[in-house]
C-alpha atoms as a PDB file:
ATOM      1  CA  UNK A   1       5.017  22.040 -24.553  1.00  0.00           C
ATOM      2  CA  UNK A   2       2.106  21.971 -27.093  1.00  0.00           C
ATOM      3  CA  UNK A   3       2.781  18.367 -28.523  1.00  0.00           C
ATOM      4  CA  UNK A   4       1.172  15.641 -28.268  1.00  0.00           C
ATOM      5  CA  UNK A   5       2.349  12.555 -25.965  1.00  0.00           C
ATOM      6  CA  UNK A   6       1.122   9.074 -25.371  1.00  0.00           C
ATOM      7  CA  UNK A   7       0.635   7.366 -22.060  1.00  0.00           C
ATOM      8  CA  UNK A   8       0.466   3.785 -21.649  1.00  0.00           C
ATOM      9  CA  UNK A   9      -2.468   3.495 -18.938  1.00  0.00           C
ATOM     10  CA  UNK A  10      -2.877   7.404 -17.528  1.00  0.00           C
ATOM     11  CA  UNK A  11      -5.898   6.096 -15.325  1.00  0.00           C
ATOM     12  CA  UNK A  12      -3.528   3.573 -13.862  1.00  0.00           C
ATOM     13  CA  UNK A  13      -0.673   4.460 -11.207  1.00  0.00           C
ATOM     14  CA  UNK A  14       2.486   5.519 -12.424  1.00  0.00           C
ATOM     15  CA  UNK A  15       0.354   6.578 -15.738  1.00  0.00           C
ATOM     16  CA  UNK A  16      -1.747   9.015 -13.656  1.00  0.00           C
ATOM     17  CA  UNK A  17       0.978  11.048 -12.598  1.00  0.00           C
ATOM     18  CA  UNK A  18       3.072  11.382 -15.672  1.00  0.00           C
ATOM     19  CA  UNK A  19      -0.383  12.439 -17.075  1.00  0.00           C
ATOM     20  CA  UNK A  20      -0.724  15.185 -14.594  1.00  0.00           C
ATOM     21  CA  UNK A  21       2.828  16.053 -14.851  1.00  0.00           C
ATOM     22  CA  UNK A  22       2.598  16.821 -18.822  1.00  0.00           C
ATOM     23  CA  UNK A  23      -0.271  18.632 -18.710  1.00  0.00           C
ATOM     24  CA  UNK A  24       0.976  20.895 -15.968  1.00  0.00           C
ATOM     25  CA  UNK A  25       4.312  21.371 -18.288  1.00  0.00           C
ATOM     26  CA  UNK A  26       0.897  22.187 -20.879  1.00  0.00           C
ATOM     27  CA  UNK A  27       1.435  19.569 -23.135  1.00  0.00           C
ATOM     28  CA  UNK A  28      -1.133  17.235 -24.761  1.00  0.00           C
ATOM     29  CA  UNK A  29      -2.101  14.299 -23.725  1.00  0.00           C
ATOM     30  CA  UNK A  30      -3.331  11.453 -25.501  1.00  0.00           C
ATOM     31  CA  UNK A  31      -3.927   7.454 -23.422  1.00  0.00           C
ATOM     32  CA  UNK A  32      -3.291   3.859 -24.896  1.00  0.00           C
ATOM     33  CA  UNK A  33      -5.602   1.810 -22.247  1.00  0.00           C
ATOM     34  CA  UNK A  34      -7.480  -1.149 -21.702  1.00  0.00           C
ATOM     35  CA  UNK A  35     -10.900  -1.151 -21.251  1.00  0.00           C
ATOM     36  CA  UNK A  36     -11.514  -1.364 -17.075  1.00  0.00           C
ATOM     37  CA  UNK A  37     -15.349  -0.612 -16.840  1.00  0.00           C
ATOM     38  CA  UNK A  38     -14.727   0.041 -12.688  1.00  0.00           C
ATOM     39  CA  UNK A  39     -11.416   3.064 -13.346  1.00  0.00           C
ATOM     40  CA  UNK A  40     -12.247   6.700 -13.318  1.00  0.00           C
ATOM     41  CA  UNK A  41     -11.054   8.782 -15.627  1.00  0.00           C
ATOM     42  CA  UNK A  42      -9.778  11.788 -13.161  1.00  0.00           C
ATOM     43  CA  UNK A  43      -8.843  13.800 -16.527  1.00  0.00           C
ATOM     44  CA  UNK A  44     -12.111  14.367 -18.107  1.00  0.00           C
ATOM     45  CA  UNK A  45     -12.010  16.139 -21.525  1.00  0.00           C
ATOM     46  CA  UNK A  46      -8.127  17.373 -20.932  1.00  0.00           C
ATOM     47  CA  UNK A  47      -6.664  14.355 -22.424  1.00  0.00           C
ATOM     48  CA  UNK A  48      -7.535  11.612 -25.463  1.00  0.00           C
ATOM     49  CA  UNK A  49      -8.407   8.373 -24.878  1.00  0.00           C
ATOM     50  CA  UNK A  50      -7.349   5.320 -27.036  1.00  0.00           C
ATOM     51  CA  UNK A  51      -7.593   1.527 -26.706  1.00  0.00           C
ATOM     52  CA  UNK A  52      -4.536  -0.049 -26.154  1.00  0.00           C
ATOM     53  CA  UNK A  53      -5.204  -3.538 -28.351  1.00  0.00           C
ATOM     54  CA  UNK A  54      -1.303  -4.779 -28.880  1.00  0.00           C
ATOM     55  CA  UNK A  55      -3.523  -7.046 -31.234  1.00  0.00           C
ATOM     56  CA  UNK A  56      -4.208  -4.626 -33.411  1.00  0.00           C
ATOM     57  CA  UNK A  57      -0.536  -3.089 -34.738  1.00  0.00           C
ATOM     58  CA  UNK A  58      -1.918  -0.983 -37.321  1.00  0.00           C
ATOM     59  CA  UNK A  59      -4.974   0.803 -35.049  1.00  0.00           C
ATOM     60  CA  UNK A  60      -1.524   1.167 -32.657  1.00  0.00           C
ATOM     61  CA  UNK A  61       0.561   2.977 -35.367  1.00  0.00           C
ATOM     62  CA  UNK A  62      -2.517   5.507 -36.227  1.00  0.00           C
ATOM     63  CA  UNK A  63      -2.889   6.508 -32.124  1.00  0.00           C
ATOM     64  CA  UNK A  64       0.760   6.711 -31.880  1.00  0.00           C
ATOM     65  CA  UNK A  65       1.049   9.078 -35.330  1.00  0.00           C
ATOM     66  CA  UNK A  66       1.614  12.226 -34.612  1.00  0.00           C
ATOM     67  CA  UNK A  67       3.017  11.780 -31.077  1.00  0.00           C
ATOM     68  CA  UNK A  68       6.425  13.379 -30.134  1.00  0.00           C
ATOM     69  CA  UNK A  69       7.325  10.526 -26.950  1.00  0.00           C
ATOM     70  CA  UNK A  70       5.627   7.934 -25.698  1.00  0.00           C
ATOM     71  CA  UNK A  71       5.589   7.581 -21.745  1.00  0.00           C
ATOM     72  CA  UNK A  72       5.141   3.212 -21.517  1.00  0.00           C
ATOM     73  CA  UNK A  73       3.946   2.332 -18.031  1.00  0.00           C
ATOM     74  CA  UNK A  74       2.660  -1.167 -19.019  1.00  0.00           C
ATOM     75  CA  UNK A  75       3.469  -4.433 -17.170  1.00  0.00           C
ATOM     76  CA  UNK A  76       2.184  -7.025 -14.984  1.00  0.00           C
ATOM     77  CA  UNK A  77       2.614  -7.175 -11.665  1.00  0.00           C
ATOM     78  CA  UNK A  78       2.211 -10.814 -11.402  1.00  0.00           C
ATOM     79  CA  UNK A  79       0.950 -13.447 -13.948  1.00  0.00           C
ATOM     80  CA  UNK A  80      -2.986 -13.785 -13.948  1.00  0.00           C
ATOM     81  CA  UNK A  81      -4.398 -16.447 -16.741  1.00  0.00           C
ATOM     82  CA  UNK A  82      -2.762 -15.431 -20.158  1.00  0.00           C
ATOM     83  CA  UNK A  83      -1.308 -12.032 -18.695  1.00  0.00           C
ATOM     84  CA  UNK A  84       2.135 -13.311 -18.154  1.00  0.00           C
ATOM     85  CA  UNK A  85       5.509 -11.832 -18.305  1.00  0.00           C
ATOM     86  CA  UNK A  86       6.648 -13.083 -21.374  1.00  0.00           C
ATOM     87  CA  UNK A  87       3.197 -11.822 -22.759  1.00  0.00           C
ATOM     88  CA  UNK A  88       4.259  -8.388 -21.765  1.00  0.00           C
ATOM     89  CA  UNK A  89       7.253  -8.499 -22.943  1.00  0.00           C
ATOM     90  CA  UNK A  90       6.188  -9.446 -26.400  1.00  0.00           C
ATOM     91  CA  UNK A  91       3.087  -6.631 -26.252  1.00  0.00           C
ATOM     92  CA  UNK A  92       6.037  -4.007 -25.370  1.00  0.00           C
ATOM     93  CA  UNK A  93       7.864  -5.260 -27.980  1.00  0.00           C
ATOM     94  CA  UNK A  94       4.998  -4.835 -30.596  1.00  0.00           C
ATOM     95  CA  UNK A  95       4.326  -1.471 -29.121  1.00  0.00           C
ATOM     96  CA  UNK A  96       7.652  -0.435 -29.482  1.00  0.00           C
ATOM     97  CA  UNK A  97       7.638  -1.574 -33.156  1.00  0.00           C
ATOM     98  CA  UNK A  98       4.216   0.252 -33.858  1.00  0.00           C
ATOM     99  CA  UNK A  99       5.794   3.558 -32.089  1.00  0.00           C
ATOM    100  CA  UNK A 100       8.845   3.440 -35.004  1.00  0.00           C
ATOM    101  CA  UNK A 101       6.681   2.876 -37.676  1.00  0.00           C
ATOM    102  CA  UNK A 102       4.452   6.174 -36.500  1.00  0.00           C
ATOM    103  CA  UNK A 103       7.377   8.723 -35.651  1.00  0.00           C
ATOM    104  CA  UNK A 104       7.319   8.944 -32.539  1.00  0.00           C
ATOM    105  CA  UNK A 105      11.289  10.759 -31.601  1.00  0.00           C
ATOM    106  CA  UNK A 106      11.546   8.994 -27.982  1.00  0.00           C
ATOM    107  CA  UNK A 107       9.837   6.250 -25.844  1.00  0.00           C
ATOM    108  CA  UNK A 108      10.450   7.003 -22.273  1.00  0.00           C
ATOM    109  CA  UNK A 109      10.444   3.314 -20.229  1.00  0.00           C
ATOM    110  CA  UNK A 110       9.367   2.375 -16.873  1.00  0.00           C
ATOM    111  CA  UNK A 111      11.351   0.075 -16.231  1.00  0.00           C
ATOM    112  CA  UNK A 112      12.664  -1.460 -12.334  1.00  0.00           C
ATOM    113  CA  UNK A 113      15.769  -0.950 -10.199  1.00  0.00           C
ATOM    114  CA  UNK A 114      18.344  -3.665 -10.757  1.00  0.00           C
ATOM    115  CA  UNK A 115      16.924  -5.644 -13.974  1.00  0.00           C
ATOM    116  CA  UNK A 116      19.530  -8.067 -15.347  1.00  0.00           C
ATOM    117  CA  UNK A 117      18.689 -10.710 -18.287  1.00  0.00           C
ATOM    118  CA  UNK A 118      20.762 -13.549 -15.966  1.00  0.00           C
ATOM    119  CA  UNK A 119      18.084 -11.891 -12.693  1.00  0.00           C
ATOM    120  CA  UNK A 120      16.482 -15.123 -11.039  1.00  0.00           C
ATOM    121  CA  UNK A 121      13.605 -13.392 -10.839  1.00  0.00           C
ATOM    122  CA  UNK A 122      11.294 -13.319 -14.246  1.00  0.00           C
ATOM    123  CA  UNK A 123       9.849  -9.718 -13.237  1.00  0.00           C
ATOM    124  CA  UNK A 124      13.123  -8.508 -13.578  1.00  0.00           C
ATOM    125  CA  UNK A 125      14.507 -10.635 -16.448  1.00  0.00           C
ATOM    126  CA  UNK A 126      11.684  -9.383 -18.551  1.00  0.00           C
ATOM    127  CA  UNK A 127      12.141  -5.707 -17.693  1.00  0.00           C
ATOM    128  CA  UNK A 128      15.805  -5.959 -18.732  1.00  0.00           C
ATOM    129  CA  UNK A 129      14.687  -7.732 -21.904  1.00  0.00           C
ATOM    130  CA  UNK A 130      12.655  -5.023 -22.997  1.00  0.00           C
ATOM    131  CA  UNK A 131      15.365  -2.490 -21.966  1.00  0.00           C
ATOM    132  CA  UNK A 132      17.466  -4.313 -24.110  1.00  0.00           C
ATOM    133  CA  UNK A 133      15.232  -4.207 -27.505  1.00  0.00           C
ATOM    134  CA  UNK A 134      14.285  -0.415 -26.678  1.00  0.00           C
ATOM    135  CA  UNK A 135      18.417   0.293 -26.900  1.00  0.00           C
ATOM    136  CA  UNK A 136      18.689  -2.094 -29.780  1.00  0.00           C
ATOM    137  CA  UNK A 137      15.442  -0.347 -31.964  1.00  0.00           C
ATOM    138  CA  UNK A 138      17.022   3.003 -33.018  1.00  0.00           C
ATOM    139  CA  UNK A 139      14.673   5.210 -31.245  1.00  0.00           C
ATOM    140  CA  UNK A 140      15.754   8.155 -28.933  1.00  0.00           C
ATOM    141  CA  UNK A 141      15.059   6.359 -25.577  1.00  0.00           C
ATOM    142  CA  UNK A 142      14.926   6.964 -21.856  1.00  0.00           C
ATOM    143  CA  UNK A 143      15.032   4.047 -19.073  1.00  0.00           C
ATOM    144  CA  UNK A 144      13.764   5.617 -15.792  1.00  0.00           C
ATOM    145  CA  UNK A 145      14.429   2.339 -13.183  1.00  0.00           C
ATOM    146  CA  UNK A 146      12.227   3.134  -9.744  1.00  0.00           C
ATOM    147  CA  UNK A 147      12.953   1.440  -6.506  1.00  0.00           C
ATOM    148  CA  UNK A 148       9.122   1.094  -4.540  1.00  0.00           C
ATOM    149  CA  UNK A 149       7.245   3.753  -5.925  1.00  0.00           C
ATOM    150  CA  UNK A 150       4.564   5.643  -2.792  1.00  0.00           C
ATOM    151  CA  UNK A 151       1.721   7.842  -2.722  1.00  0.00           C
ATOM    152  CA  UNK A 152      -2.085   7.858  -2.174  1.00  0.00           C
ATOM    153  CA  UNK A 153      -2.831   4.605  -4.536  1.00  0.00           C
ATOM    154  CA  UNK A 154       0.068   2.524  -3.434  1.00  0.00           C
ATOM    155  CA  UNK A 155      -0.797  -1.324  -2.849  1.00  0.00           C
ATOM    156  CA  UNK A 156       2.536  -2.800  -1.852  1.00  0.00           C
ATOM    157  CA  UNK A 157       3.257  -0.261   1.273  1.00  0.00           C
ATOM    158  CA  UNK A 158      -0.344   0.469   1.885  1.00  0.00           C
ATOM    159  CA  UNK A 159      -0.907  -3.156   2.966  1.00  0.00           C
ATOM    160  CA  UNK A 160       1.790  -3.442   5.184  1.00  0.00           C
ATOM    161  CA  UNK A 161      -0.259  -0.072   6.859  1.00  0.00           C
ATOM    162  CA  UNK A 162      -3.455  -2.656   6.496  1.00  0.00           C
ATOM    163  CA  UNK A 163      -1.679  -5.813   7.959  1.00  0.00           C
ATOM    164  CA  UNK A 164      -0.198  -3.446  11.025  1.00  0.00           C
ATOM    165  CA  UNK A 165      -3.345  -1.818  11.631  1.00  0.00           C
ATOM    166  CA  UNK A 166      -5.613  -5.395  11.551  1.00  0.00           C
ATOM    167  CA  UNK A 167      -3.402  -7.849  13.082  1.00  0.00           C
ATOM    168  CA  UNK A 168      -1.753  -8.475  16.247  1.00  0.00           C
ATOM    169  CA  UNK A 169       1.558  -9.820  14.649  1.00  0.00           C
ATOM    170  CA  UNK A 170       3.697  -9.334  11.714  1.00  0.00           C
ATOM    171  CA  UNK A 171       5.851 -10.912  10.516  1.00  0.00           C
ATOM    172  CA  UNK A 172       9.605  -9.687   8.478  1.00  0.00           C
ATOM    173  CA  UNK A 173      11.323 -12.256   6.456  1.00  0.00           C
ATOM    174  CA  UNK A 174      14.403 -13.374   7.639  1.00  0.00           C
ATOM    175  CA  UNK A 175      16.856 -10.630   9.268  1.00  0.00           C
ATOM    176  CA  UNK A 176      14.839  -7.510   7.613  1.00  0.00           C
ATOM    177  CA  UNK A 177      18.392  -6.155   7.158  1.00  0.00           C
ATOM    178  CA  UNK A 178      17.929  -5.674   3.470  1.00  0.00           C
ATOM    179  CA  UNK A 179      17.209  -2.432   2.378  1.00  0.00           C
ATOM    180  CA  UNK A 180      14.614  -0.542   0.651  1.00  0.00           C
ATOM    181  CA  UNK A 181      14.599   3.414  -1.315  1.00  0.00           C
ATOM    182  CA  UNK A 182      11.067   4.153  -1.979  1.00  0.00           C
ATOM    183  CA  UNK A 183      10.632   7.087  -4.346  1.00  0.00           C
ATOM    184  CA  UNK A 184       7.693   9.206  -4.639  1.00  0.00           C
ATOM    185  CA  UNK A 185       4.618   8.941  -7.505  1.00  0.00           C
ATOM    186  CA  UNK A 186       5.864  12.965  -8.472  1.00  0.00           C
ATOM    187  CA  UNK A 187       9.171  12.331  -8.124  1.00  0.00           C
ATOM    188  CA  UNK A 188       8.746   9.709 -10.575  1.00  0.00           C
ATOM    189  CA  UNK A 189       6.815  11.360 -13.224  1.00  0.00           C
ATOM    190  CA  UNK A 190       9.108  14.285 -12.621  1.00  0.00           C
ATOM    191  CA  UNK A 191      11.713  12.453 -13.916  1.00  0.00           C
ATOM    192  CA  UNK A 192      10.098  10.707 -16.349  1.00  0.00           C
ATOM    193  CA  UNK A 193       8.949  13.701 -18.031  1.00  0.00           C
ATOM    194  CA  UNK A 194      12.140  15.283 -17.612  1.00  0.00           C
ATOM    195  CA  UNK A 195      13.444  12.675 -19.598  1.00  0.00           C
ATOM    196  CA  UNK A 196      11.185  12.684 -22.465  1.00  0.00           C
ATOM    197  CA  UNK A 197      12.197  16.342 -22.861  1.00  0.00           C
ATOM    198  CA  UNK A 198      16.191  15.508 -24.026  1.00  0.00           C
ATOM    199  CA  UNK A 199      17.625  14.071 -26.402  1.00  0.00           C
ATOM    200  CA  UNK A 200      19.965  11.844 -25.173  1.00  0.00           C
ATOM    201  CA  UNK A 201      19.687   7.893 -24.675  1.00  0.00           C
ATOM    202  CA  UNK A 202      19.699   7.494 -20.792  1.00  0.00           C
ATOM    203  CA  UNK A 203      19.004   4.978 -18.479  1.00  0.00           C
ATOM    204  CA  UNK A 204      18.210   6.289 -14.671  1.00  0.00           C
ATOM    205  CA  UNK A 205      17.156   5.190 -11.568  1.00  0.00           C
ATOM    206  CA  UNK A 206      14.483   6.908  -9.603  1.00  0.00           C
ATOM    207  CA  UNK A 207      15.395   6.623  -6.197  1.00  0.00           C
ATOM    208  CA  UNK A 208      14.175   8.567  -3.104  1.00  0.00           C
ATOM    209  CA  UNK A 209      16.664  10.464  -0.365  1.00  0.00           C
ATOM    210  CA  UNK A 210      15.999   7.821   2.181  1.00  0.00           C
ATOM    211  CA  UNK A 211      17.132   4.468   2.404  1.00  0.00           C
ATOM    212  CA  UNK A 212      15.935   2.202   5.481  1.00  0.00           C
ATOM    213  CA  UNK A 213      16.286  -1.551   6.137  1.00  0.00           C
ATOM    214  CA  UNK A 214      13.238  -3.141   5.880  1.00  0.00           C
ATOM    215  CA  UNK A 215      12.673  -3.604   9.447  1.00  0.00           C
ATOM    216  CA  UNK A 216      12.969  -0.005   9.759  1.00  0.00           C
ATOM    217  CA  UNK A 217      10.508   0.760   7.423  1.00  0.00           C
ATOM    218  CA  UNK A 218       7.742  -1.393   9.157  1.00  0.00           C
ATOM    219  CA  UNK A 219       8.468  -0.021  12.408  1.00  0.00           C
ATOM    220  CA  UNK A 220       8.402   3.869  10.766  1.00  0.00           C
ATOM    221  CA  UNK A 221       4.594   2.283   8.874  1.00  0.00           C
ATOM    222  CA  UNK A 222       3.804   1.017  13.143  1.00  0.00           C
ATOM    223  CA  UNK A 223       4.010   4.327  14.603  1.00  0.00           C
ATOM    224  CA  UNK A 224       2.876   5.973  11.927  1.00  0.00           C
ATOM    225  CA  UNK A 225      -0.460   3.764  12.176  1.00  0.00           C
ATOM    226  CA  UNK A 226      -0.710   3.324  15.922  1.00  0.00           C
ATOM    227  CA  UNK A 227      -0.355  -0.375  15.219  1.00  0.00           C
ATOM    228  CA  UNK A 228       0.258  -2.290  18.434  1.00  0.00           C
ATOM    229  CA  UNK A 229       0.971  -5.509  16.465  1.00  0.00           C
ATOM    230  CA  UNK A 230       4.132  -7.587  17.628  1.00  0.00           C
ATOM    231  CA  UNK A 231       6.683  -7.571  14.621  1.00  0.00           C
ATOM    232  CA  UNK A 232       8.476 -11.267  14.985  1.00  0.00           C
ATOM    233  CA  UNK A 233      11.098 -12.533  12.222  1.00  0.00           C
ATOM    234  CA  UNK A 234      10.427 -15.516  10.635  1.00  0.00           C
ATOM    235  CA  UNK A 235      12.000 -17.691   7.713  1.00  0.00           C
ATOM    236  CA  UNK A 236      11.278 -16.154   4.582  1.00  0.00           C
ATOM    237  CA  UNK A 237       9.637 -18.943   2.997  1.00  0.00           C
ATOM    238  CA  UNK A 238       7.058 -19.244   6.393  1.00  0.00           C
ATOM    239  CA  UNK A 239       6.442 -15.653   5.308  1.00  0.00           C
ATOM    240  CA  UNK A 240       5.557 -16.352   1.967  1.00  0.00           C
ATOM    241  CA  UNK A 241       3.087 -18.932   3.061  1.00  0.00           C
ATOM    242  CA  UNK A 242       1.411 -16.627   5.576  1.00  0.00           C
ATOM    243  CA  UNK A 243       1.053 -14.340   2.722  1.00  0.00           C
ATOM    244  CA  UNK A 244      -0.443 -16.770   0.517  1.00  0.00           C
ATOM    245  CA  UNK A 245      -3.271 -17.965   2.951  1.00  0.00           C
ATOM    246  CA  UNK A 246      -3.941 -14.560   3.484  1.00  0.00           C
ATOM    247  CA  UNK A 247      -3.973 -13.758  -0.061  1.00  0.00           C
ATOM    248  CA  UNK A 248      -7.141 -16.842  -0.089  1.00  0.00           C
ATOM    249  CA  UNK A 249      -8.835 -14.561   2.466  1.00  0.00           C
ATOM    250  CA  UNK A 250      -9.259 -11.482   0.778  1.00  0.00           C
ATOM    251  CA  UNK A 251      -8.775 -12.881  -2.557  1.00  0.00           C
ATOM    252  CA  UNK A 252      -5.927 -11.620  -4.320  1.00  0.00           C
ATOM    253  CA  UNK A 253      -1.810 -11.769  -4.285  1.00  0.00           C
ATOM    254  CA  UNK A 254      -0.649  -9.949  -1.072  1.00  0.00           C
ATOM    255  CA  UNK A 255       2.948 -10.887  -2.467  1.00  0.00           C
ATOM    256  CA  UNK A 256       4.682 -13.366  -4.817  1.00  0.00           C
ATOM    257  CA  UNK A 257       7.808 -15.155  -4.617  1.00  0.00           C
ATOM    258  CA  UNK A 258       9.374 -12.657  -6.919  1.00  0.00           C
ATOM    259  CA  UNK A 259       8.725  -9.700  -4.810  1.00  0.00           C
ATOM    260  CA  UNK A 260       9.758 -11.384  -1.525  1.00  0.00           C
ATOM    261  CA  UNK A 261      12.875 -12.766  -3.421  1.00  0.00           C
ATOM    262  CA  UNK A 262      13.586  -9.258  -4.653  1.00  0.00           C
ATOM    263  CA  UNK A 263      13.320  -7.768  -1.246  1.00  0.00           C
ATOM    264  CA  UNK A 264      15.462  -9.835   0.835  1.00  0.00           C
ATOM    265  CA  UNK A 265      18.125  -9.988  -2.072  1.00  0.00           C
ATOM    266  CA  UNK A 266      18.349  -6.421  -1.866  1.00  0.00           C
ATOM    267  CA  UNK A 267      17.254  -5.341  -5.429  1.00  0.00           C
ATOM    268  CA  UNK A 268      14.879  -1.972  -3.987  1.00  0.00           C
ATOM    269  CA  UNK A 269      17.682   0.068  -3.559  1.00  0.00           C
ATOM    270  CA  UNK A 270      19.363   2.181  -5.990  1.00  0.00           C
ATOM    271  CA  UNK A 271      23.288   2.013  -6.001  1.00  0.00           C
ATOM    272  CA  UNK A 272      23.279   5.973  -8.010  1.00  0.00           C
ATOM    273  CA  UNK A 273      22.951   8.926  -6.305  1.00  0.00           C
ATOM    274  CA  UNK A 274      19.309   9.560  -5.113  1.00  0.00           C
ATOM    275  CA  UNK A 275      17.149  11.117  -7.702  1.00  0.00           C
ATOM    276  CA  UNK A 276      13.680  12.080  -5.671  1.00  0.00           C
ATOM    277  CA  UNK A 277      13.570  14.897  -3.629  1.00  0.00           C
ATOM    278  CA  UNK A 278      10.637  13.527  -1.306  1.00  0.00           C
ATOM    279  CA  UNK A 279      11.265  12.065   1.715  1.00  0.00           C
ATOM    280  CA  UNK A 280       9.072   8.640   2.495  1.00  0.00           C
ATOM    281  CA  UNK A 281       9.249   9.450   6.097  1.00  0.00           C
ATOM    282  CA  UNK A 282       7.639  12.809   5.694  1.00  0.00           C
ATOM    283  CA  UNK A 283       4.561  11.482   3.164  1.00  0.00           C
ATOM    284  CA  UNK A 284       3.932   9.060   5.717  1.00  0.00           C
ATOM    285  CA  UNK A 285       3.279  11.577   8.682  1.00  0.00           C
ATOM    286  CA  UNK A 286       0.764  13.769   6.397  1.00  0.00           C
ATOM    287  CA  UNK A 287      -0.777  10.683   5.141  1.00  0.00           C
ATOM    288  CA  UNK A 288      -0.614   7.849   7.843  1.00  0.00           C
ATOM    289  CA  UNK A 289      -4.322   8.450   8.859  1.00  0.00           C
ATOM    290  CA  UNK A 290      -5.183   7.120   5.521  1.00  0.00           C
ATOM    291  CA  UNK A 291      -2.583   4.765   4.499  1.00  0.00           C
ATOM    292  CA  UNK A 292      -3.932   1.275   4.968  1.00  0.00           C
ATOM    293  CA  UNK A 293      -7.129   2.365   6.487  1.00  0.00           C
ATOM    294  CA  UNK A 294      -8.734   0.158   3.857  1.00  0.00           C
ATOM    295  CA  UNK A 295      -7.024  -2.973   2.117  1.00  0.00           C
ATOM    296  CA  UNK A 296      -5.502  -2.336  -1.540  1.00  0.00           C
ATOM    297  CA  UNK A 297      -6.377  -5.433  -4.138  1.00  0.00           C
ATOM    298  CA  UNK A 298      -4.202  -5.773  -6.958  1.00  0.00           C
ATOM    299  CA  UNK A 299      -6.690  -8.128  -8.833  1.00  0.00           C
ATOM    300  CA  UNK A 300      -9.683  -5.892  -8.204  1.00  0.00           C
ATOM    301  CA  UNK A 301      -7.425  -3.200  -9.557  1.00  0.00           C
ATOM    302  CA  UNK A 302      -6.615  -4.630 -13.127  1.00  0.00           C
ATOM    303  CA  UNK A 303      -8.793  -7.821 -13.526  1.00  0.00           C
ATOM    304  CA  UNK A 304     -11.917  -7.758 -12.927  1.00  0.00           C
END
């Protein structure tokens, strides 16, 4: 695998480990990012770096020339001053465009389980938007779709670890009966690159083998931790609140509105046959002396 392939973000999460993954399979590698004075780059020499400037089509179309697939990993978590989810959808829209006009054979897609262009949610709307103009652009495509994605640079489930480990309560929204598949980092990128490499249009979730209620999960993260803390159930939006004053407190978004409205409505689950091989159970026993032994910021991450 000798050709060259573009990464949106390969210092970033999901980036990082499709990055790893290609050059294993020895292919080269070749990053669209934005500037983030504060990110290593844990690649060195082995891979090209870029600027990704979605103002700036035609500097797009010459770093995408030449490039057999591009692996897109961009998004926003949450909205932060003009980084919104319509503006995302419109940069992956002019990326998209810029990789047709270079040649580029397939875009592989990052998309999220369960997007639908009627969701309530705008995180998923927007995903399903994009999945939508990817299908509708003529370009060999592949839609991976992960559930929660975990490993070592998690934020979501590392600061459950961090809330268990600090506090003597916490709280579940609601019944905690909804479910959740979380999927492995490697698993992801497996099949992400695996994907790249056909050449049919597919759309796939990336799932792991286990699939626990919420509650379940946070009691697994508890023991895992040692956390003593008293897990209570409270009304979902009391939850949200709680989150939000706590959010104050360390500055940044512990969780949005979206994520808690995607959780409880049962959108982290995959409704294919699981696709990941690693079991979150088992990553948490080798890893639970380190996961949320420090708190995981989002905004320090990405914005400043």
């Amino acid at each position: 695998m000798s050709s060259l392939h573009v990464v949106t973000g390969a210092f970033g999460y999901t980036g990082k480990y499709i990055t790893r993954e290609l050059l294993a399979r020895g292919g080269r590698v070749r990053t669209l990012t934005r500037p983030h004075p504060d990110r290593p780059n844990p690649f060195g020499e082995e891979i090209e770096v870029a600027p990704l400037d979605f103002a700036n089509f035609d500097e797009l179309v010459r770093n995408l020339t030449g490039a057999t697939t591009l692996y897109n990993t961009y998004w926003v978590r949450f909205p932060v001053g003009q980084a919104t989810f319509d503006s995302a959808v419109e940069n992956t829209k002019t990326l998209i465009r810029a990789a047709k006009q270079a040649g580029v054979r397939r875009v592989v897609q990052i998309s999220v389980s369960n997007p639908s262009l009627d969701s309530p949610y705008a995180y998923f709307r927007g995903k399903a938007r994009l999945e939508k103009v990817l299908a509708e652009s003529g370009l060999s495509y592949a839609i991976i779709r992960p559930t929660v994605i975990f490993g070592p640079e998690d934020i979501l489930i590392n600061n459950i670890a961090w809330l268990l480990r600090r506090f003597p309560v916490f709280a579940i929204p609601g019944s905690g009966a909804y479910r959740i598949q979380p999927v492995s980092a490697e698993d992801n990128a497996t099949l992400a690159v695996d994907a790249g490499e056909r050449e049919d249009n597919l759309v796939l979730d990336a799932a792991g083998p286990e699939i626990h209620t919420y509650e379940e999960l946070v009691r697994l993260i508890a023991r895992a931790v040692g956390s003593h803390a008293r897990i209570v159930h409270l009304p979902p939006g009391l939850v949200w609140a709680l989150a939000w004053f706590l959010g104050k407190i360390v500055n940044d978004v512990l969780l949005t509105r979206e994520e808690l409205g995607a959780l409880v409505d049962d959108l982290l689950v995959s409704h294919q046959p699981p696709t990941g091989k690693s079991r979150f159970s088992d990553w948490l026993q080798r890893n639970a002396s380190a996961v949320g032994a420090q708190y995981a910021s989002e905004l320090g991450r990405h914005f400043r």
